[in-house]
C-alpha atoms as a PDB file:
ATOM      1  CA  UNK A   1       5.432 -28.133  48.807  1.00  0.00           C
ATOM      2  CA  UNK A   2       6.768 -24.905  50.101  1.00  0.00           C
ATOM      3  CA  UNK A   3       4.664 -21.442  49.532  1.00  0.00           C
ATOM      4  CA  UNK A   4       7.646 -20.276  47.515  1.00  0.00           C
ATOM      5  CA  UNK A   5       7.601 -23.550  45.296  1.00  0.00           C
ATOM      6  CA  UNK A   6       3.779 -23.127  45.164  1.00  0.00           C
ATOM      7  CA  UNK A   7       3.883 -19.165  43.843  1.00  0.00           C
ATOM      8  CA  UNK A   8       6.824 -20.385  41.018  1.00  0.00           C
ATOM      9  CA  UNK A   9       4.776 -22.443  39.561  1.00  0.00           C
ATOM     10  CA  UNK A  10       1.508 -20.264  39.521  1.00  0.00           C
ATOM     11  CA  UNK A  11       3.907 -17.775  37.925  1.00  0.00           C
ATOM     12  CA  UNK A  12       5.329 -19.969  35.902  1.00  0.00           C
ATOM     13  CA  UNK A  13       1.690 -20.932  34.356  1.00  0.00           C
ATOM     14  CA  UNK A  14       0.985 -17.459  33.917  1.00  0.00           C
ATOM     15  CA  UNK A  15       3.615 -16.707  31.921  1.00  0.00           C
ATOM     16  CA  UNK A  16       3.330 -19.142  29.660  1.00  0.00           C
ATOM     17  CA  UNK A  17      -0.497 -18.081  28.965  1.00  0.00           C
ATOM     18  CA  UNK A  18       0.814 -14.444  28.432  1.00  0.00           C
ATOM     19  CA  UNK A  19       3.601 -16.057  26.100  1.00  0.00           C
ATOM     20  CA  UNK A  20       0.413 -18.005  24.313  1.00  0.00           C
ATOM     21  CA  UNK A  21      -1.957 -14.903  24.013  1.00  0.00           C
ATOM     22  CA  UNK A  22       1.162 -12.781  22.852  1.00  0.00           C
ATOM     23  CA  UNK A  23       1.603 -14.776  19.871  1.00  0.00           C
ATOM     24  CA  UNK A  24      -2.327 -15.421  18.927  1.00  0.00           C
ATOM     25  CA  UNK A  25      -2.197 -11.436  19.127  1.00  0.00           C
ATOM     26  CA  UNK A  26       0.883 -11.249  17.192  1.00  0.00           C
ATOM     27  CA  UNK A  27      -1.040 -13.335  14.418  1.00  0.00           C
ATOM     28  CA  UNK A  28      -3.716 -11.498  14.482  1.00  0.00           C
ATOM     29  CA  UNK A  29      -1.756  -8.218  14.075  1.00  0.00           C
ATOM     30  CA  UNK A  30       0.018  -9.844  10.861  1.00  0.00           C
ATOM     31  CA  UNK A  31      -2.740 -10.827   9.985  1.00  0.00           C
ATOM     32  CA  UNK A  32      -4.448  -7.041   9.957  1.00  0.00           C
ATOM     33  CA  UNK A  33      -1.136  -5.675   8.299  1.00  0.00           C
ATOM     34  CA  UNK A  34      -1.587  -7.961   5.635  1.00  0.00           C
ATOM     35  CA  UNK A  35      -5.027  -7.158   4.577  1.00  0.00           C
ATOM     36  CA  UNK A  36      -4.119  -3.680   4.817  1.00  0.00           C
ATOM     37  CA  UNK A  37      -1.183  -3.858   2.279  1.00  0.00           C
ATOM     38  CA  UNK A  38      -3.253  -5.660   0.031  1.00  0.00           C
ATOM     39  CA  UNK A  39      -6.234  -3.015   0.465  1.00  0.00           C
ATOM     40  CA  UNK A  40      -3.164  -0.487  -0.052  1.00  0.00           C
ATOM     41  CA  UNK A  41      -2.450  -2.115  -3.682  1.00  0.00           C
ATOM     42  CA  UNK A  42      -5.827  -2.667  -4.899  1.00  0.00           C
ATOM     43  CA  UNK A  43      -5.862   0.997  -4.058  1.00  0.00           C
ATOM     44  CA  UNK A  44      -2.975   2.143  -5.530  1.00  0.00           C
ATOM     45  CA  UNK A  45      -3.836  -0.154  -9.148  1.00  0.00           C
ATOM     46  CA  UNK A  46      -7.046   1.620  -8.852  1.00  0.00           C
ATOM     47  CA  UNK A  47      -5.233   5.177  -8.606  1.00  0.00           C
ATOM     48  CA  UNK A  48      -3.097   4.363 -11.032  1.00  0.00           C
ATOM     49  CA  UNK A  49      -5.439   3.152 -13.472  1.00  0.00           C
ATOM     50  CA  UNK A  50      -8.211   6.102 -13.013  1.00  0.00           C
ATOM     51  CA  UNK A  51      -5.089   8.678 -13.175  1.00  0.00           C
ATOM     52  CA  UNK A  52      -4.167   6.687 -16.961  1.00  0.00           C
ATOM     53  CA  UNK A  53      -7.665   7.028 -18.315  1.00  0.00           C
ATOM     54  CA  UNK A  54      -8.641  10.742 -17.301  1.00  0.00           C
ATOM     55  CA  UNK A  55      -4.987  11.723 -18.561  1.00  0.00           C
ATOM     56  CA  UNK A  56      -5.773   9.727 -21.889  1.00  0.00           C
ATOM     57  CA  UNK A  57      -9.411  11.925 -21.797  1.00  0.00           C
ATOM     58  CA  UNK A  58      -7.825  14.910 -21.580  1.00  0.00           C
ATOM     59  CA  UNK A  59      -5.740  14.356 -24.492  1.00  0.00           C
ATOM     60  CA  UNK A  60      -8.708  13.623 -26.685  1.00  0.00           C
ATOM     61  CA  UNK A  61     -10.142  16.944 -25.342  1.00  0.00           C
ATOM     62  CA  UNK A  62      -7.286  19.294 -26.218  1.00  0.00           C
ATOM     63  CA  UNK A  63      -7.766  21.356 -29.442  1.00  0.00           C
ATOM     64  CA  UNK A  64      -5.492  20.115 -31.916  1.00  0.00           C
ATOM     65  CA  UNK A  65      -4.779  24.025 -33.049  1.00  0.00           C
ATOM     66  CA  UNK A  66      -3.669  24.677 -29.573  1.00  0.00           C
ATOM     67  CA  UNK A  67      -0.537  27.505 -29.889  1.00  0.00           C
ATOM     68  CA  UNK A  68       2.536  25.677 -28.676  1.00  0.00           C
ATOM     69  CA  UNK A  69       3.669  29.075 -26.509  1.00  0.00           C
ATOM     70  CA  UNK A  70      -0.175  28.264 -24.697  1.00  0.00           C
ATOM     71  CA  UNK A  71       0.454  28.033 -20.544  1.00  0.00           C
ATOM     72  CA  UNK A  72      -1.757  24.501 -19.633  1.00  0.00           C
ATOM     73  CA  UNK A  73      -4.364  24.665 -17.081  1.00  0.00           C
ATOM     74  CA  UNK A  74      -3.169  23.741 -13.439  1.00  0.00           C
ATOM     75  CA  UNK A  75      -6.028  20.559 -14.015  1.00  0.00           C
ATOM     76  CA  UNK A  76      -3.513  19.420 -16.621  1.00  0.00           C
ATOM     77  CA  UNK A  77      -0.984  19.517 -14.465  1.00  0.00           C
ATOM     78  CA  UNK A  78      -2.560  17.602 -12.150  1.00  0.00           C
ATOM     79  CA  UNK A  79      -3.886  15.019 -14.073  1.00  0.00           C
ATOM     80  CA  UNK A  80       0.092  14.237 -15.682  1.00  0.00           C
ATOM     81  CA  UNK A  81       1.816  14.278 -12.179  1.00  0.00           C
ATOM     82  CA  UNK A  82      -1.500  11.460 -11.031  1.00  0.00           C
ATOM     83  CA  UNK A  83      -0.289   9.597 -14.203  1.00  0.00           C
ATOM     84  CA  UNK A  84       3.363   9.992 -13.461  1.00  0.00           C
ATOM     85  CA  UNK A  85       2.764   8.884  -9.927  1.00  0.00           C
ATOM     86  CA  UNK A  86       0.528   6.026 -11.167  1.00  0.00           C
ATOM     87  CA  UNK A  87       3.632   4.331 -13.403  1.00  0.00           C
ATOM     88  CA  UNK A  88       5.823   4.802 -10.929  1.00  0.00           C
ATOM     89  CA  UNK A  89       3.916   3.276  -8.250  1.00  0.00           C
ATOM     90  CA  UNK A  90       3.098   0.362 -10.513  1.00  0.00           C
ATOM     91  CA  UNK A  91       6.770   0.210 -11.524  1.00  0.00           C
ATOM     92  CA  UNK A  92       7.711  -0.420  -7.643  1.00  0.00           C
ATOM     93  CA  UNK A  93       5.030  -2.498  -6.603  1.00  0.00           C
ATOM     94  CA  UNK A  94       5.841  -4.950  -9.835  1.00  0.00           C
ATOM     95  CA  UNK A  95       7.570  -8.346  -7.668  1.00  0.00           C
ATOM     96  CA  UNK A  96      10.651  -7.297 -10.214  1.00  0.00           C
ATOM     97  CA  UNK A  97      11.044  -3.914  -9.296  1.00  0.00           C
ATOM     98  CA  UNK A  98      10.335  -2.719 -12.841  1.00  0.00           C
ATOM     99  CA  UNK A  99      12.847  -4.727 -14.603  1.00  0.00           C
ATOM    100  CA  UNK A 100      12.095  -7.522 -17.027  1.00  0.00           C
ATOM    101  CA  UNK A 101      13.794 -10.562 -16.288  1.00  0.00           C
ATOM    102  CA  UNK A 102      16.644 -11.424 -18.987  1.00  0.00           C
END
C-alpha cells in the first residue's frame, strides 16, 4: 500500500467520525431548541394567565361611580395591553391557529 493510499484512508476515517459527531451535536442542539420552546410556552401560558387575573383584579377595584370623561392610570393601561398580548399569544400558539375546527 502506497503512502498516498495509506493517508486516503486515514482521511477517509476521519471524516466519517466528524460526519458522526456532527450529527450527535446536531441532536443535541434539537434537542436544546426543543426544551427551550417548550420553556418559551409554559412561559408565555404563565404570562398570559397572570396578565388575565390582575386585569380581572383591577376591574373589581375600580369605583363603580367612576366619571366616564375620567383619564385611566398608565397601570391600567398596562395591565389591558398584558391581557391583550396574553389572548393573542394564546390565540397563535393554539395547534389551530385560533380557529375552531368546523
Amino acid at each position: 500500500m502506497s503512502q498516498l493510499e495509506s493517508r486516503k484512508k486515514l482521511l477517509i476515517a476521519e471524516s466519517e467520525l466528524n460526519r458522526v459527531q456532527l450529527v450527535q451535536e446536531w441532536r443535541t442542539l434539537a434537542g436544546d431548541v426543543h426544551a427551550l420552546a417548550a420553556q418559551a410556552k409554559t412561559i408565555g401560558i404563565i404570562a398570559s394567565a397572570a396578565a388575565s387575573l390582575v386585569a380581572g383584579l383591577s376591574v373589581f377595584r375600580q369605583k363603580k361611580s367612576e366619571p366616564v370623561a375620567q383619564k385611566t392610570s398608565w397601570l391600567q393601561t398596562i395591565l389591558r395591553g398584558a391581557e391583550l398580548a396574553g389572548s393573542l399569544w394564546t390565540q397563535f400558539r393554539s395547534p389551530d391557529g385560533g380557529q375552531k375546527n368546523k
